[in-house]
N, C-alpha and C. Protein backbone atom coordinates (compact mmCIF):
# COMPACT_ATOMS: atom_id res chain seq x y z
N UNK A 1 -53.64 -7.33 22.94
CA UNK A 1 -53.28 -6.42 21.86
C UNK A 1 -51.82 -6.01 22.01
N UNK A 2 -51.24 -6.74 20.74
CA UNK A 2 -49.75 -5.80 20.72
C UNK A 2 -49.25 -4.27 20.63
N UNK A 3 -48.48 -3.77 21.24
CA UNK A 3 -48.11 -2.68 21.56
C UNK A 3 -47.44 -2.16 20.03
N UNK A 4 -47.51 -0.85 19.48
CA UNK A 4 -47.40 -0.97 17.73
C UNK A 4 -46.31 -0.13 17.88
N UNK A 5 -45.18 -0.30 17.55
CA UNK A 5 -43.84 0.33 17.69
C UNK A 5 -43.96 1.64 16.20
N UNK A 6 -43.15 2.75 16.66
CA UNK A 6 -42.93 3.69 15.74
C UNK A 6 -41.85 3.32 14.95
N UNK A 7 -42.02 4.19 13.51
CA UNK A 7 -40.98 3.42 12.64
C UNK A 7 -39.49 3.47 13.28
N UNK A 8 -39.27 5.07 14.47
CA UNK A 8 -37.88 5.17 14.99
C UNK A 8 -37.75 3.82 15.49
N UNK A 9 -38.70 3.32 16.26
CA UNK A 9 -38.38 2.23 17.19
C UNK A 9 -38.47 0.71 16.91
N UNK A 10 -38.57 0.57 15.67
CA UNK A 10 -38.35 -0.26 14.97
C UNK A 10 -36.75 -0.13 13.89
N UNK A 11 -36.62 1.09 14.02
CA UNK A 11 -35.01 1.22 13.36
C UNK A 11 -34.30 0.97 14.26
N UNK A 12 -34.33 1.66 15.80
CA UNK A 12 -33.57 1.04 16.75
C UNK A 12 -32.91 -0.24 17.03
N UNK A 13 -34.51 -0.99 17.40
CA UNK A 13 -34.31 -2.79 17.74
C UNK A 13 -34.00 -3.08 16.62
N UNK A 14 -33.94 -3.09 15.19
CA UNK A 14 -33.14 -3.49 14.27
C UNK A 14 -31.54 -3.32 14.16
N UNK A 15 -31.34 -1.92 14.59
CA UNK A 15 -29.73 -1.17 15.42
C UNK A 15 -29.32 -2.28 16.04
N UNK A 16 -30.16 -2.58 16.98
CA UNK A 16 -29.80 -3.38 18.25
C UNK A 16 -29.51 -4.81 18.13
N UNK A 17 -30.26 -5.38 17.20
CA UNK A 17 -30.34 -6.68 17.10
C UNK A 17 -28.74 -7.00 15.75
N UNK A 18 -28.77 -6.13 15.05
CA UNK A 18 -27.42 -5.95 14.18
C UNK A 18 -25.94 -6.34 15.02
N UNK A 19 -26.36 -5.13 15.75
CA UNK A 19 -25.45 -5.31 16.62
C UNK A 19 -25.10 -6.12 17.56
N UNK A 20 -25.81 -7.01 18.01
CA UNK A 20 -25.75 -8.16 19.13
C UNK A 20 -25.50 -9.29 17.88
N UNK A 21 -25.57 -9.18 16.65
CA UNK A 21 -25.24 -10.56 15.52
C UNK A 21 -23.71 -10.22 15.83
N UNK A 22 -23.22 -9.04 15.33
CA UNK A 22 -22.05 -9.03 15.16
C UNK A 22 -21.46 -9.37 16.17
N UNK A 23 -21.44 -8.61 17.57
CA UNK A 23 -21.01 -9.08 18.66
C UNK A 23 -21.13 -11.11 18.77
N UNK A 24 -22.27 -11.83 18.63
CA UNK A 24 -22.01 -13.08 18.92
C UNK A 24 -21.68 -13.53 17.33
N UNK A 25 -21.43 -13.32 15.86
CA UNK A 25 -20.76 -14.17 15.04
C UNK A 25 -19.69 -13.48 14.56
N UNK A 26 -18.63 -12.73 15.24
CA UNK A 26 -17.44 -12.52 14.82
C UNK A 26 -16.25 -13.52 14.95
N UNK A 27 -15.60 -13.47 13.95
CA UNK A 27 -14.58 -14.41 14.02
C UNK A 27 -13.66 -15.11 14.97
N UNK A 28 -13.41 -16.08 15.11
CA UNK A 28 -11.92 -16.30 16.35
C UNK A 28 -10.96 -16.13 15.28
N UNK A 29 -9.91 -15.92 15.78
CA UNK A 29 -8.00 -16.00 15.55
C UNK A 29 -7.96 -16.84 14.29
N UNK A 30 -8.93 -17.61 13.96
CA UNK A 30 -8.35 -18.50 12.59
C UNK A 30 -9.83 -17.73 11.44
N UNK A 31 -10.54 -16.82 12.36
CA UNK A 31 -11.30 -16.58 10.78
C UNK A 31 -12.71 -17.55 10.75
N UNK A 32 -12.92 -18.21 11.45
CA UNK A 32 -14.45 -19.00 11.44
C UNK A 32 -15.34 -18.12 12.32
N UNK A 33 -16.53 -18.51 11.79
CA UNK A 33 -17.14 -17.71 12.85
C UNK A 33 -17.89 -18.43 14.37
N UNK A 34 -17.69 -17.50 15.58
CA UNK A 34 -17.81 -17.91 16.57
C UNK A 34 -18.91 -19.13 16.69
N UNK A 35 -20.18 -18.46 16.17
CA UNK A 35 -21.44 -19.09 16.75
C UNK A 35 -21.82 -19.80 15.54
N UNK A 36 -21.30 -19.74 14.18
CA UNK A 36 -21.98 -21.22 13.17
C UNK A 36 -20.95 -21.82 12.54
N UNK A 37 -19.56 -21.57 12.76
CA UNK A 37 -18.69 -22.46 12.74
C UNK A 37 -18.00 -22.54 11.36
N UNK A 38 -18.47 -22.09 10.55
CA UNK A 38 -18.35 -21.22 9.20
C UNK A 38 -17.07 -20.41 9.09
N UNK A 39 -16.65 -20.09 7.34
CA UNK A 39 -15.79 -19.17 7.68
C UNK A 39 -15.99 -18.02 6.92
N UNK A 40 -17.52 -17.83 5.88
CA UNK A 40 -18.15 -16.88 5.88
C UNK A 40 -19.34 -17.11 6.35
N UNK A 41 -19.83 -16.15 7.37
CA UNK A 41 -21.02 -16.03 7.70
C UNK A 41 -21.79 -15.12 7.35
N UNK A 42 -23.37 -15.91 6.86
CA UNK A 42 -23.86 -14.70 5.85
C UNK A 42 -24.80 -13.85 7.21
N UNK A 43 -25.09 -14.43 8.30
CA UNK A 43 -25.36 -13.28 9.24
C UNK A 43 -24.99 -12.26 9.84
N UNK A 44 -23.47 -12.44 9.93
CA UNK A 44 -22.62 -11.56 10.22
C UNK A 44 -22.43 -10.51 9.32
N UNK A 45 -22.24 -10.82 7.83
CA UNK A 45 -22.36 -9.91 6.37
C UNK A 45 -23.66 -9.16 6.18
N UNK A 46 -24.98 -9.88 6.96
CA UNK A 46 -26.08 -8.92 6.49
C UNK A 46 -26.06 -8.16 7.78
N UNK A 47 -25.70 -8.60 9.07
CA UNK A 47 -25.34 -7.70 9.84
C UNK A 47 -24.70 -6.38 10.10
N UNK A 48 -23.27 -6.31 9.49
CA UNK A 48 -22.40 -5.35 8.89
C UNK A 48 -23.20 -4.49 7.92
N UNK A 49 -23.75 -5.00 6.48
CA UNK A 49 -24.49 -4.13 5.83
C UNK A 49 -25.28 -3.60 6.01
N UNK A 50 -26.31 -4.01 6.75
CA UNK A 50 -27.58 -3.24 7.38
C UNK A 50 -26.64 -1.70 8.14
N UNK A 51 -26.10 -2.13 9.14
CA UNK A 51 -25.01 -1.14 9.69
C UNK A 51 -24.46 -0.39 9.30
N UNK A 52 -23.48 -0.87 7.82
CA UNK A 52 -23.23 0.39 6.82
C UNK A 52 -23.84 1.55 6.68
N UNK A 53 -25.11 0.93 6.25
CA UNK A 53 -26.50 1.54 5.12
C UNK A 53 -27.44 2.60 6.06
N UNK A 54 -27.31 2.33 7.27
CA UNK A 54 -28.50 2.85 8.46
C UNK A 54 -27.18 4.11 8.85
N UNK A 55 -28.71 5.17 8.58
CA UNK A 55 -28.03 6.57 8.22
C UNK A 55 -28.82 7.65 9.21
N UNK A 56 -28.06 8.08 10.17
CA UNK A 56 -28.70 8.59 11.43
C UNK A 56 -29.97 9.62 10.97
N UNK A 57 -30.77 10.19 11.75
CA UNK A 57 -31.61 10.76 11.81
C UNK A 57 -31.52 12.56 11.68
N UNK A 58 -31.55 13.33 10.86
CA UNK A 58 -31.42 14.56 10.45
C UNK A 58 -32.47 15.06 10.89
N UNK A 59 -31.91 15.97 11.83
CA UNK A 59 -32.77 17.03 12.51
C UNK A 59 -33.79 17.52 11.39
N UNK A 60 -34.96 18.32 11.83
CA UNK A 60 -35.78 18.67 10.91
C UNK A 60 -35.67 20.26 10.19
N UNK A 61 -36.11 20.68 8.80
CA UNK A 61 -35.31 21.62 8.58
C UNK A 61 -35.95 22.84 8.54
N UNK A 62 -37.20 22.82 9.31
CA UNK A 62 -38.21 23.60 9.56
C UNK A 62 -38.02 24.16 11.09
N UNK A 63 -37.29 23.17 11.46
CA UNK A 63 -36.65 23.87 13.11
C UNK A 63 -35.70 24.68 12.74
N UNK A 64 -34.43 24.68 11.68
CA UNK A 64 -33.44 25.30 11.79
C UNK A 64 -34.07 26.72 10.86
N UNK A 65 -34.85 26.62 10.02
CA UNK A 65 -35.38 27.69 9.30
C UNK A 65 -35.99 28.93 10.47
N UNK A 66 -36.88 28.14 11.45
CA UNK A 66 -37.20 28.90 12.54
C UNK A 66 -36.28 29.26 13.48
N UNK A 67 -35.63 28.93 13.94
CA UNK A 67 -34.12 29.52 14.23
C UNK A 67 -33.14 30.24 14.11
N UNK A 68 -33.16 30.07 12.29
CA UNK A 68 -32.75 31.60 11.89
C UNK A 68 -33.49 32.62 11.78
N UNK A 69 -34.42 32.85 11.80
CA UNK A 69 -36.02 33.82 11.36
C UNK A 69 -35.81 34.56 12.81
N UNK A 70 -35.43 33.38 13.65
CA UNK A 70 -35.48 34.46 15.29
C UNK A 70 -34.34 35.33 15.88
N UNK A 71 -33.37 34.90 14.87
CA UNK A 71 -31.87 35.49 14.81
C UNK A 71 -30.43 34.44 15.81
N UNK A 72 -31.14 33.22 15.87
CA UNK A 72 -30.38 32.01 16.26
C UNK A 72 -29.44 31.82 15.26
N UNK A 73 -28.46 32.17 15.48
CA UNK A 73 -27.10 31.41 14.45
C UNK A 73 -26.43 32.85 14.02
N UNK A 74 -27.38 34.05 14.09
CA UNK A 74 -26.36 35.08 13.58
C UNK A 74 -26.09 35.29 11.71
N UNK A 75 -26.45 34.26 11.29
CA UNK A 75 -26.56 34.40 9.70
C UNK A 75 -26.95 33.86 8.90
N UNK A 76 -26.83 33.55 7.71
CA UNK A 76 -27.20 33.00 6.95
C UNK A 76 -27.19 31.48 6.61
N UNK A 77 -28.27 30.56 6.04
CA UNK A 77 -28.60 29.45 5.48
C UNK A 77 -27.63 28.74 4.83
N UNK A 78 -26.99 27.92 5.37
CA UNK A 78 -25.90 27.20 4.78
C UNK A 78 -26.72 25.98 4.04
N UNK A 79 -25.86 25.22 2.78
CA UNK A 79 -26.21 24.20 1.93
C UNK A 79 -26.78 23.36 3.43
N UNK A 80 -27.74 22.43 3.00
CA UNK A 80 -27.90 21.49 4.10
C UNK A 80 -29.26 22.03 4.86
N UNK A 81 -29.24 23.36 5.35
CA UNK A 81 -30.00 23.99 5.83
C UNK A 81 -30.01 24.26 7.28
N UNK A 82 -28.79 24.19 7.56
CA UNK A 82 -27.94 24.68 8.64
C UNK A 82 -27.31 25.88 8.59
N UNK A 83 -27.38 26.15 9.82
CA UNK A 83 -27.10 28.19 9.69
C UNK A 83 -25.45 28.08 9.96
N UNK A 84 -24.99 29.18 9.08
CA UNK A 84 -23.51 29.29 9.40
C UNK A 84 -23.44 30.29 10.78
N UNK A 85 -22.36 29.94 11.53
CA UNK A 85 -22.07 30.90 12.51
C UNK A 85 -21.22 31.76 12.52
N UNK A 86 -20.87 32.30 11.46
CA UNK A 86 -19.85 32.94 11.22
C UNK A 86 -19.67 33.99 9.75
């Protein structure tokens, strides 16, 4: 029985594997790419985009709500739902 990865940990090894394309099909000095010899590589391009697009993980906003309720931050609910400190 395979071990069933969480969706984080499936965004990760996708992180990871992005990143090891780019690292082995980036260009040499003339612009081809390293590992298919090409001088666009469409692995390298879906590599980069995935990368663009992958948008870190936002704290939850039911922690920061409870945080201010306990008098953590000193004030008020900023846009976002982050407490201003000031």
């Amino acid at each position: 029985m395979e071990p069933r990865l969480t969706p984080v940990q499936v965004r990760n090894r996708l992180i990871l594997v992005a990143r090891r394309i780019v690292a082995d099909h980036g260009p040499d000095v003339e612009g081809v790419c390293r590992a298919c010899g090409v001088l666009h590589c469409e692995a390298l391009s879906a590599a980069l985009g995935y990368l663009a697009r992958v948008e870190e993980p936002r704290r939850p906003l039911v922690v920061e709500l409870h945080r201010c309720a306990a008098g953590w931050g000193g004030g008020e609910v900023r846009a976002g739902g982050y407490p201003s400190n000031g």
